[in-house]
PDB file of N, CA and C in Angstrom:
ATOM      1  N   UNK A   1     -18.382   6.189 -19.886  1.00  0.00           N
ATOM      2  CA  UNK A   1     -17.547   5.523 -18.910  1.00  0.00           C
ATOM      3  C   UNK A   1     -18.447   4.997 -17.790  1.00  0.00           C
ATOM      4  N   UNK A   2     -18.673   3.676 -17.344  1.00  0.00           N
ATOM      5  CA  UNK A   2     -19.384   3.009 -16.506  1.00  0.00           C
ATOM      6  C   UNK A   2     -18.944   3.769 -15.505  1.00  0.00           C
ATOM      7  N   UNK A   3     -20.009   4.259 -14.217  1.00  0.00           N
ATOM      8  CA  UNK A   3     -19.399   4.360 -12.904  1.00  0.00           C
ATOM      9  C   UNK A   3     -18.802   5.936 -12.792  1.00  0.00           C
ATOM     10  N   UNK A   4     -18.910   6.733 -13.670  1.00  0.00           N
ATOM     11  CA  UNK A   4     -18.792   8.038 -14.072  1.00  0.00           C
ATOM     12  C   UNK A   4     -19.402   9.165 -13.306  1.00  0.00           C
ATOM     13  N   UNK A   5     -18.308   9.590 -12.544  1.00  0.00           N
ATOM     14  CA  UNK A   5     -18.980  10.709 -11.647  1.00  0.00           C
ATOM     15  C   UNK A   5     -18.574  12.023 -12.021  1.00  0.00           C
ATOM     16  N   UNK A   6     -19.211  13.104 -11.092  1.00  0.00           N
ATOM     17  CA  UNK A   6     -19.157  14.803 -11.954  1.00  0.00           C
ATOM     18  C   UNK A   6     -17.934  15.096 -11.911  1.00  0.00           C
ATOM     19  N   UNK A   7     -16.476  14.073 -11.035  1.00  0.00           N
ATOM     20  CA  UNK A   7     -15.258  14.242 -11.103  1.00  0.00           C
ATOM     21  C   UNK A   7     -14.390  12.848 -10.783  1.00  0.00           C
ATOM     22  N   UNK A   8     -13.099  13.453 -11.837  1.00  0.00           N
ATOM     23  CA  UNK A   8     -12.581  11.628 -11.633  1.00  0.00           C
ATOM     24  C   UNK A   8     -11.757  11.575 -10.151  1.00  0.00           C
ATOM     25  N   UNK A   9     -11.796  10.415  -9.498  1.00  0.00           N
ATOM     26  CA  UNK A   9     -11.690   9.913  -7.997  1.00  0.00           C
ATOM     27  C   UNK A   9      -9.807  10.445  -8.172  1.00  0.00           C
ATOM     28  N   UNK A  10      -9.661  10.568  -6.886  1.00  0.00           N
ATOM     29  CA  UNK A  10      -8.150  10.887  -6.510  1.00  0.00           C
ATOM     30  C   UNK A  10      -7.445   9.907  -5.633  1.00  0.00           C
ATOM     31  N   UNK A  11      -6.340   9.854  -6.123  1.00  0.00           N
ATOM     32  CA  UNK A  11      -5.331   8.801  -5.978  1.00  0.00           C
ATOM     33  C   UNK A  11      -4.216   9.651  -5.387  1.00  0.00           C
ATOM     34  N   UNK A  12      -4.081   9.173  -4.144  1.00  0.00           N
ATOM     35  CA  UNK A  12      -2.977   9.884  -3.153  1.00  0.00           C
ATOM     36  C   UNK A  12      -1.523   8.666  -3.509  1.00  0.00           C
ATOM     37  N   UNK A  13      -0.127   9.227  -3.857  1.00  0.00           N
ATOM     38  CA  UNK A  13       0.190   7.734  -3.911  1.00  0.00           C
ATOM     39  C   UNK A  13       1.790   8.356  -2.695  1.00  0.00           C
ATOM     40  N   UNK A  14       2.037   7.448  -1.734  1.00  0.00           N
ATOM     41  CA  UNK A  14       3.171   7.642  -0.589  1.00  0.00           C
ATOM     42  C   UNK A  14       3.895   6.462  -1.128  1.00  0.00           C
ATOM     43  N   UNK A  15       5.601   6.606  -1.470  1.00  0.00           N
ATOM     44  CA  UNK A  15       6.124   5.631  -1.662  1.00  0.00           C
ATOM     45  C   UNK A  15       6.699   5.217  -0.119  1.00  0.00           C
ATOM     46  N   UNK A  16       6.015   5.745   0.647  1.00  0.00           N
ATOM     47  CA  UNK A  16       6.639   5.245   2.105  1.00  0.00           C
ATOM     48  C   UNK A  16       5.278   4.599   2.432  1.00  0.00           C
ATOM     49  N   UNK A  17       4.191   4.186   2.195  1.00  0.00           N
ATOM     50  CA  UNK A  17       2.810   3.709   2.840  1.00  0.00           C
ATOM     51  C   UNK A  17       2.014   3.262   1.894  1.00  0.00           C
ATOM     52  N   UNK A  18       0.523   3.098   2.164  1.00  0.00           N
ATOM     53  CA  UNK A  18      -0.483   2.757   1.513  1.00  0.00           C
ATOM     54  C   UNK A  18      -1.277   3.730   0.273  1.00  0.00           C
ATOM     55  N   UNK A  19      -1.344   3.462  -0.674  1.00  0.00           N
ATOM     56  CA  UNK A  19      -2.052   4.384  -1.757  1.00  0.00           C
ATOM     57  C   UNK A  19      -3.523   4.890  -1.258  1.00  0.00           C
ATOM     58  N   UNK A  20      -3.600   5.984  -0.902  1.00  0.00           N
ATOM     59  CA  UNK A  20      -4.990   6.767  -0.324  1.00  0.00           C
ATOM     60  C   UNK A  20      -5.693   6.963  -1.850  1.00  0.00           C
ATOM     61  N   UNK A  21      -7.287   6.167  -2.016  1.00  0.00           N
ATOM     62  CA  UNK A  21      -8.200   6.127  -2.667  1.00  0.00           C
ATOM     63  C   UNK A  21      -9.436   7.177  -2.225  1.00  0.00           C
ATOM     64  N   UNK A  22      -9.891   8.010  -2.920  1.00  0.00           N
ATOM     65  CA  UNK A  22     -10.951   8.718  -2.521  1.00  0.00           C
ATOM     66  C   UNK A  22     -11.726   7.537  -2.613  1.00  0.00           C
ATOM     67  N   UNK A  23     -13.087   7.394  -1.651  1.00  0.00           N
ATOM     68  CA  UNK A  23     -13.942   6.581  -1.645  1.00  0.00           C
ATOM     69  C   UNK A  23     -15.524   7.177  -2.257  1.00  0.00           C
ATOM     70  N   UNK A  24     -16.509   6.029  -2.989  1.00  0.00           N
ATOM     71  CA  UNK A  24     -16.828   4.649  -2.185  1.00  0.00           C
ATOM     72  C   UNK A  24     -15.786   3.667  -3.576  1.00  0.00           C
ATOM     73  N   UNK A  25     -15.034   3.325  -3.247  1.00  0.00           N
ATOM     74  CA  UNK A  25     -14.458   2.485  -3.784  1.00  0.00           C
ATOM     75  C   UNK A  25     -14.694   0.774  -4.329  1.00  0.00           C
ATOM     76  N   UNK A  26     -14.462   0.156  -5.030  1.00  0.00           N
ATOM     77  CA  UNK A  26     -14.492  -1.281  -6.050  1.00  0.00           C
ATOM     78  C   UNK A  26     -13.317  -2.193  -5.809  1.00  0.00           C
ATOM     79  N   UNK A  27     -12.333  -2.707  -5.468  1.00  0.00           N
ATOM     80  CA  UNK A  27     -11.458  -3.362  -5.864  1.00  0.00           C
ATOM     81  C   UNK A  27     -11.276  -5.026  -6.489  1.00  0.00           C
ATOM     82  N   UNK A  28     -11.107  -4.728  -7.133  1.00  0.00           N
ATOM     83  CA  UNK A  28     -10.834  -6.197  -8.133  1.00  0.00           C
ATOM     84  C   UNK A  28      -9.354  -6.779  -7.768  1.00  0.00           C
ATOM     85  N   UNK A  29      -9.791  -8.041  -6.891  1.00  0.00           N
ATOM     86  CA  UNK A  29      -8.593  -8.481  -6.515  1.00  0.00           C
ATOM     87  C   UNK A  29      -8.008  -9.576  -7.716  1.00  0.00           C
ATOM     88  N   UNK A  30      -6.649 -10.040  -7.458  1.00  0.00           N
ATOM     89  CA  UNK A  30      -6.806 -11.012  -8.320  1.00  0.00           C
ATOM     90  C   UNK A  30      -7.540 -12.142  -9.094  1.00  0.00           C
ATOM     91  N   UNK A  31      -8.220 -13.256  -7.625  1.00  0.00           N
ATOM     92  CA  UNK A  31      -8.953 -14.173  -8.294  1.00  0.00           C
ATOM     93  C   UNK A  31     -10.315 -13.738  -8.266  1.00  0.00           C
ATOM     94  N   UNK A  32     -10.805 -12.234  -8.750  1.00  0.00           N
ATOM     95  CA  UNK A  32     -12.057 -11.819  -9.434  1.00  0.00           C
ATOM     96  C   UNK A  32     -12.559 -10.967  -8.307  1.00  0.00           C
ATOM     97  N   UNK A  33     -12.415 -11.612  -7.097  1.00  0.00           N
ATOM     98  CA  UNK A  33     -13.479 -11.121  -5.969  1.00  0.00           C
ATOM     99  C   UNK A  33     -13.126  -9.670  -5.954  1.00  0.00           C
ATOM    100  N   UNK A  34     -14.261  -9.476  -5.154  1.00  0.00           N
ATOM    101  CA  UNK A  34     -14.057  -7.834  -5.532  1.00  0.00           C
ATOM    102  C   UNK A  34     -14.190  -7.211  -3.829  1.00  0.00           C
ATOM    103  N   UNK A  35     -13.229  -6.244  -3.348  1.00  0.00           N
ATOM    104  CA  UNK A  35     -13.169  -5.770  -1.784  1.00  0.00           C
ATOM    105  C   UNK A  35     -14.251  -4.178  -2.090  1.00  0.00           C
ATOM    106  N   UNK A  36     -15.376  -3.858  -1.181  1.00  0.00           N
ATOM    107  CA  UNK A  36     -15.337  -2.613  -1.391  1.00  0.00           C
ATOM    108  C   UNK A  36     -15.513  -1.912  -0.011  1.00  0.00           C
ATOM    109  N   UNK A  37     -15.680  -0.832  -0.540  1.00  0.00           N
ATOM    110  CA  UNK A  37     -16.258  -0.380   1.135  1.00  0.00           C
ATOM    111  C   UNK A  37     -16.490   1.619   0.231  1.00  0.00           C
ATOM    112  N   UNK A  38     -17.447   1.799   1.227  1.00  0.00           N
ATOM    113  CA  UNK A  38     -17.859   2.829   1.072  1.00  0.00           C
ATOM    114  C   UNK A  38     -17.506   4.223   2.087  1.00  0.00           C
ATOM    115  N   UNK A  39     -16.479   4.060   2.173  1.00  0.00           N
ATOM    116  CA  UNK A  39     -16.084   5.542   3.543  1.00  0.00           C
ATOM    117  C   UNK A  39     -15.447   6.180   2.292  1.00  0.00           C
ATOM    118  N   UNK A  40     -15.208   7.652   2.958  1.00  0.00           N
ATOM    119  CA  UNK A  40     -14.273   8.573   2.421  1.00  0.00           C
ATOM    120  C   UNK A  40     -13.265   8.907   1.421  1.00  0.00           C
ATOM    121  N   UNK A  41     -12.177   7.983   2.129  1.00  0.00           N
ATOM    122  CA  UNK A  41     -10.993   7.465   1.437  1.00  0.00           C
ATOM    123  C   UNK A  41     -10.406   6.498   2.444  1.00  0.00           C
ATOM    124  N   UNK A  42     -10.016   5.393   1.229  1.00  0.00           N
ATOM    125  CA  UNK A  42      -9.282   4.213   1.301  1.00  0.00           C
ATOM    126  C   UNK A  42      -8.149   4.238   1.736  1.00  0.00           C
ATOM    127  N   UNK A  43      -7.376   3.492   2.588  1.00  0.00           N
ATOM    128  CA  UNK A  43      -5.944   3.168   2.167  1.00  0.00           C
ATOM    129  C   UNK A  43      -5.703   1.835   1.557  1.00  0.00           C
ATOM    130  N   UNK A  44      -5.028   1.675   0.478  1.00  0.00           N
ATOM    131  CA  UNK A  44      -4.945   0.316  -0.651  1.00  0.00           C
ATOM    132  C   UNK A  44      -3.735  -0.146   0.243  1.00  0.00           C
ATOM    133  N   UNK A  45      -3.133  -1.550   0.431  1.00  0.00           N
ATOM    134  CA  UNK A  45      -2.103  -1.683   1.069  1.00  0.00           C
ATOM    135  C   UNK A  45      -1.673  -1.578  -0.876  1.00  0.00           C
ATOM    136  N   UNK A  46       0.310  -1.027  -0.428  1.00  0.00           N
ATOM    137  CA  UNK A  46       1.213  -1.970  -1.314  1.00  0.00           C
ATOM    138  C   UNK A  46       2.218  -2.161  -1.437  1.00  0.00           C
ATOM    139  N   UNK A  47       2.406  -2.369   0.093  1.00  0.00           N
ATOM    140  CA  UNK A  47       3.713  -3.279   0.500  1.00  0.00           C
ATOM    141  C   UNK A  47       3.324  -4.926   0.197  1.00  0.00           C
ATOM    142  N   UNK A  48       1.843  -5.464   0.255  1.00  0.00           N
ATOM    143  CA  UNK A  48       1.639  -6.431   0.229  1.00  0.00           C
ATOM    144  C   UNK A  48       1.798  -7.327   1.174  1.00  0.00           C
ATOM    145  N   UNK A  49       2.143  -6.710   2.558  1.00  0.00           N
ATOM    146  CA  UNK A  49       2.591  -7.802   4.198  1.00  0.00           C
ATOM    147  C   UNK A  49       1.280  -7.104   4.729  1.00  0.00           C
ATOM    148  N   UNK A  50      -0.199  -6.895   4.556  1.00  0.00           N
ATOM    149  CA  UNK A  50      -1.319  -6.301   5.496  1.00  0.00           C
ATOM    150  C   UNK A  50      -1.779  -7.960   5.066  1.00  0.00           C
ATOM    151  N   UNK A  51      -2.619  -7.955   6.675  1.00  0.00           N
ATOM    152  CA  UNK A  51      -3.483  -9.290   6.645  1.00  0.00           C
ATOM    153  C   UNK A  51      -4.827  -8.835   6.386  1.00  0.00           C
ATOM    154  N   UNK A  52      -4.717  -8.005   5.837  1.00  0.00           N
ATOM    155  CA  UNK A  52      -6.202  -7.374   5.591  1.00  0.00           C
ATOM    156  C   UNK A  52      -6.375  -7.090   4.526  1.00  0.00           C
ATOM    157  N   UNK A  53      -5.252  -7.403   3.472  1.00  0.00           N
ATOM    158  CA  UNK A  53      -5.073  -6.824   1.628  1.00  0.00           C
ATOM    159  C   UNK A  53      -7.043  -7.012   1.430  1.00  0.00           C
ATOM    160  N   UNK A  54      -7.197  -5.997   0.485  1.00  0.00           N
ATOM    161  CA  UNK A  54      -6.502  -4.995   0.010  1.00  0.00           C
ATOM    162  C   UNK A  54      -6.324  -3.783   0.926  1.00  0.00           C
ATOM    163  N   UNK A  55      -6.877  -3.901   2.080  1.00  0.00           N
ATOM    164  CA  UNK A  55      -6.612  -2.644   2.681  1.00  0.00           C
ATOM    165  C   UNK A  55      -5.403  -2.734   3.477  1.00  0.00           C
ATOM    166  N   UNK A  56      -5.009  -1.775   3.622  1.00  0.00           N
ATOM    167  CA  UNK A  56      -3.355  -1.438   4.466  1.00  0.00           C
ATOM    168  C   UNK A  56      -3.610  -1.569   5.940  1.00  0.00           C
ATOM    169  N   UNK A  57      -3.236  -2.111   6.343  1.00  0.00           N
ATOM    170  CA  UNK A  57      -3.362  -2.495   8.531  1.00  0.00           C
ATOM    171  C   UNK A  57      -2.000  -1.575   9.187  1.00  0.00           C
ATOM    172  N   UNK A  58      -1.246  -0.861   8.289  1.00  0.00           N
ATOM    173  CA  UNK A  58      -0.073  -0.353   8.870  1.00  0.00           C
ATOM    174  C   UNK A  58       1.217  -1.238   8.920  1.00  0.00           C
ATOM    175  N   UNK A  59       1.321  -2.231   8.183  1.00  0.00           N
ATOM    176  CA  UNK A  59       2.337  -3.537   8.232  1.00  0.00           C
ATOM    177  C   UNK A  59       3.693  -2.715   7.793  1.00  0.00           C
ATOM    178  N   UNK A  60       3.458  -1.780   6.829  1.00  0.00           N
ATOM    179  CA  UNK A  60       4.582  -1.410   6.083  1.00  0.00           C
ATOM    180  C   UNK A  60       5.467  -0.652   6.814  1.00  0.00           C
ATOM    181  N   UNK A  61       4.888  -0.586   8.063  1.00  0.00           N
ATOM    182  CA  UNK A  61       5.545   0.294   9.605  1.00  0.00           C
ATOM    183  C   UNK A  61       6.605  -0.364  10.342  1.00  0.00           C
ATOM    184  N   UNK A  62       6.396  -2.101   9.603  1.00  0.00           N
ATOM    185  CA  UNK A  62       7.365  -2.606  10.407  1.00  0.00           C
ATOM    186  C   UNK A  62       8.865  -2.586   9.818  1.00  0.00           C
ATOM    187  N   UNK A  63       8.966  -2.274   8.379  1.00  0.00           N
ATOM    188  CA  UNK A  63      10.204  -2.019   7.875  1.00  0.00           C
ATOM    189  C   UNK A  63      10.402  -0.817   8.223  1.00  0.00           C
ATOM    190  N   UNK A  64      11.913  -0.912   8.381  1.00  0.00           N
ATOM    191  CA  UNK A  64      12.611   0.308   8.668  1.00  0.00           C
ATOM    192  C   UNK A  64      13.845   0.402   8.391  1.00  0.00           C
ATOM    193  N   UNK A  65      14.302   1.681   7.686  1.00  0.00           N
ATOM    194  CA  UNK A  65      15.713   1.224   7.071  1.00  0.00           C
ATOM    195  C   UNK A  65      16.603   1.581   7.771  1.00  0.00           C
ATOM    196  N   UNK A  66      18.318   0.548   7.738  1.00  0.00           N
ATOM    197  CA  UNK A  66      18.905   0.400   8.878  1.00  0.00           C
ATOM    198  C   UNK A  66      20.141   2.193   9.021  1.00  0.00           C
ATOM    199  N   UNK A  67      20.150   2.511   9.542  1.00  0.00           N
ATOM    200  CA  UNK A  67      21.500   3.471   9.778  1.00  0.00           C
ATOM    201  C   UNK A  67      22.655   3.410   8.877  1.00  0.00           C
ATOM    202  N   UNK A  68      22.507   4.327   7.800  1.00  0.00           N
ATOM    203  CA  UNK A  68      23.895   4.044   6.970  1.00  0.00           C
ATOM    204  C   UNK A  68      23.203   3.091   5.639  1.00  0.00           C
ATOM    205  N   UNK A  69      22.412   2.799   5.559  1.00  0.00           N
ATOM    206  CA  UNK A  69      21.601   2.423   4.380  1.00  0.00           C
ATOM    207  C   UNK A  69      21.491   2.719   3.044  1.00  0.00           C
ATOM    208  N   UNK A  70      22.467   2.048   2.051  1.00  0.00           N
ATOM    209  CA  UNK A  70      22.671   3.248   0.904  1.00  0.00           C
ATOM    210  C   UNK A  70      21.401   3.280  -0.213  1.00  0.00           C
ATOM    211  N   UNK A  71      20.770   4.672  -0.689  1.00  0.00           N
ATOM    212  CA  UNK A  71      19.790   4.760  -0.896  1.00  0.00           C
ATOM    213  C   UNK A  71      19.239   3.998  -2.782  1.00  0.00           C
ATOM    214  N   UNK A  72      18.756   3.581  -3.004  1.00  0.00           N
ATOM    215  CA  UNK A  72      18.750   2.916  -4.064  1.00  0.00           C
ATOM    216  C   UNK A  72      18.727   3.516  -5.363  1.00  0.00           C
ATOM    217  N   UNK A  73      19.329   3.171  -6.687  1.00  0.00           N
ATOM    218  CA  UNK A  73      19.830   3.451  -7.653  1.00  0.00           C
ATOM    219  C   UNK A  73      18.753   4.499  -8.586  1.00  0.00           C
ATOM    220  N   UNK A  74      17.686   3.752  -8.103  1.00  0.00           N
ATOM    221  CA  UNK A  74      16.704   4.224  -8.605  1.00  0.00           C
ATOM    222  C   UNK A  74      15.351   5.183  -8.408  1.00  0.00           C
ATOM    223  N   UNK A  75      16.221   5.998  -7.283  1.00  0.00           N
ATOM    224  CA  UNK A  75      15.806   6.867  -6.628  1.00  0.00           C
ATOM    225  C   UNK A  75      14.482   6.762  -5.545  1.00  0.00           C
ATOM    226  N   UNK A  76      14.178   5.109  -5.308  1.00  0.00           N
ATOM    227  CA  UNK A  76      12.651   5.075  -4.709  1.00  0.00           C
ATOM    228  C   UNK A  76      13.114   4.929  -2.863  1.00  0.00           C
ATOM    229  N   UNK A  77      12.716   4.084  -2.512  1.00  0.00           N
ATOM    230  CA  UNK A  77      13.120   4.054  -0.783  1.00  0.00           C
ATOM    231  C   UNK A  77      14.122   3.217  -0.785  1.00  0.00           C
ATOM    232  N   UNK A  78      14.862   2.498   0.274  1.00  0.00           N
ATOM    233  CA  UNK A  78      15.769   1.901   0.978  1.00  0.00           C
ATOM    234  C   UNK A  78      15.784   0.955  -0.072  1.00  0.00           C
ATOM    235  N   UNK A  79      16.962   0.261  -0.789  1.00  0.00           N
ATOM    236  CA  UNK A  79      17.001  -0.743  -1.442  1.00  0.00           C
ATOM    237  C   UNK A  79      16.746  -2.268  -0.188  1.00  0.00           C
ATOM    238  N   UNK A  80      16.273  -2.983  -1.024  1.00  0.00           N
ATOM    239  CA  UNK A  80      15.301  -3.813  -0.359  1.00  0.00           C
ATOM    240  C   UNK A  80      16.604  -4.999   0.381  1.00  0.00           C
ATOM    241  N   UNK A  81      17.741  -5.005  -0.009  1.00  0.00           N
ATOM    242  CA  UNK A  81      19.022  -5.579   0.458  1.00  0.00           C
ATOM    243  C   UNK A  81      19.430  -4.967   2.287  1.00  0.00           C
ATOM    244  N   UNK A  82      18.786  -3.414   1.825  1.00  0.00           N
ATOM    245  CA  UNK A  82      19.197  -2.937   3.538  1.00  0.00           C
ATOM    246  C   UNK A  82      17.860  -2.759   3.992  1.00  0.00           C
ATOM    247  N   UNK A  83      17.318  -3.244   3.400  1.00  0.00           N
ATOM    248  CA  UNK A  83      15.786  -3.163   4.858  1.00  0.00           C
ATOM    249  C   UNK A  83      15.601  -4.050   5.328  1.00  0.00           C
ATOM    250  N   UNK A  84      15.333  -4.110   6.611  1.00  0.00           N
ATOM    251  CA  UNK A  84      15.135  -5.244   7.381  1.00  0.00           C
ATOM    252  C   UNK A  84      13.851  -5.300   8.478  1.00  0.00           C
ATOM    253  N   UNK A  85      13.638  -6.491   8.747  1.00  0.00           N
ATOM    254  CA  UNK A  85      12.346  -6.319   9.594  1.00  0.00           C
ATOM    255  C   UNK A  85      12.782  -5.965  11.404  1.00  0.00           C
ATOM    256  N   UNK A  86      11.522  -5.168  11.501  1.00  0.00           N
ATOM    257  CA  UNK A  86      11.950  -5.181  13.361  1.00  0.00           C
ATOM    258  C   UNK A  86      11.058  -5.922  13.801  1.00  0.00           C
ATOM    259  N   UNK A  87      10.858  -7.146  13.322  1.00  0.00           N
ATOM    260  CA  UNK A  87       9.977  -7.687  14.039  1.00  0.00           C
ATOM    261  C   UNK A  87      10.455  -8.868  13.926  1.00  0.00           C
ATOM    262  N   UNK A  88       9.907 -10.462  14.597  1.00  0.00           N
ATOM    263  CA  UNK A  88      10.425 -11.813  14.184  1.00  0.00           C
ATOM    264  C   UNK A  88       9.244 -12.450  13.769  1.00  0.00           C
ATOM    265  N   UNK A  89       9.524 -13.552  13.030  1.00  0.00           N
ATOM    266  CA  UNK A  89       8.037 -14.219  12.546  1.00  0.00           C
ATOM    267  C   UNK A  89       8.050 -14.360  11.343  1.00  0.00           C
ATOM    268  N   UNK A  90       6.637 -14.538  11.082  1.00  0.00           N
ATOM    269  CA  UNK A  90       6.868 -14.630   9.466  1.00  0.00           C
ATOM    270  C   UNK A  90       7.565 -13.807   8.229  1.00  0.00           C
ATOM    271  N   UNK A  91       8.159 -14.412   7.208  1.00  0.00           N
ATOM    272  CA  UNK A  91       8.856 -13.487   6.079  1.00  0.00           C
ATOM    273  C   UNK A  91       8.151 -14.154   4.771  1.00  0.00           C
ATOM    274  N   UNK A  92       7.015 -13.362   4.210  1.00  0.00           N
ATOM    275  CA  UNK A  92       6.768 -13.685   3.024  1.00  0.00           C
ATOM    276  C   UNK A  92       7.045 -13.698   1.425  1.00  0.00           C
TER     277      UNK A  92
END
């Protein structure tokens, strides 16, 4: 296995935040380029609203689900119908 260390890397995964990567980390973004960085551990964004993809800036802080929010079918967070932004500006 290329890149093979005395243990395989750990993957923290929060369905409320960013996926925590043990580091020194590789990422292969879509069009090839590759993000890395060498600290500790990573946070991966994957909400996909960080201006910093692949890393997480805390964006996913700005959703918040509203009071009375019914929880989704499929047992993950706030169905995406009752979340809303607290912020104004862009919606991607």
């Amino acid at each position: 296995m290329p890149n093979a260390s005395d243990r395989p890397r750990r993957v923290t995964v929060d369905g409320n935040g960013p996926m925590l990567i043990e580091g020194p980390v590789e990422i292969v973004r879509e069009d090839g380029t590759i993000a890395a960085s060498d600290r500790f551990v990573v946070a991966v964004c994957t909400c996909r609203r960080s201006r910093i993809l692949p890393w997480c800036d805390t964006s996913h802080r700005r959703r918040r689900k509203p009071p009375g929010a019914a929880p989704r079918e499929d047992g993950g967070g706030p169905d995406p119908k009752d979340t809303k932004d607290t912020h104004d500006g862009d919606h991607h």
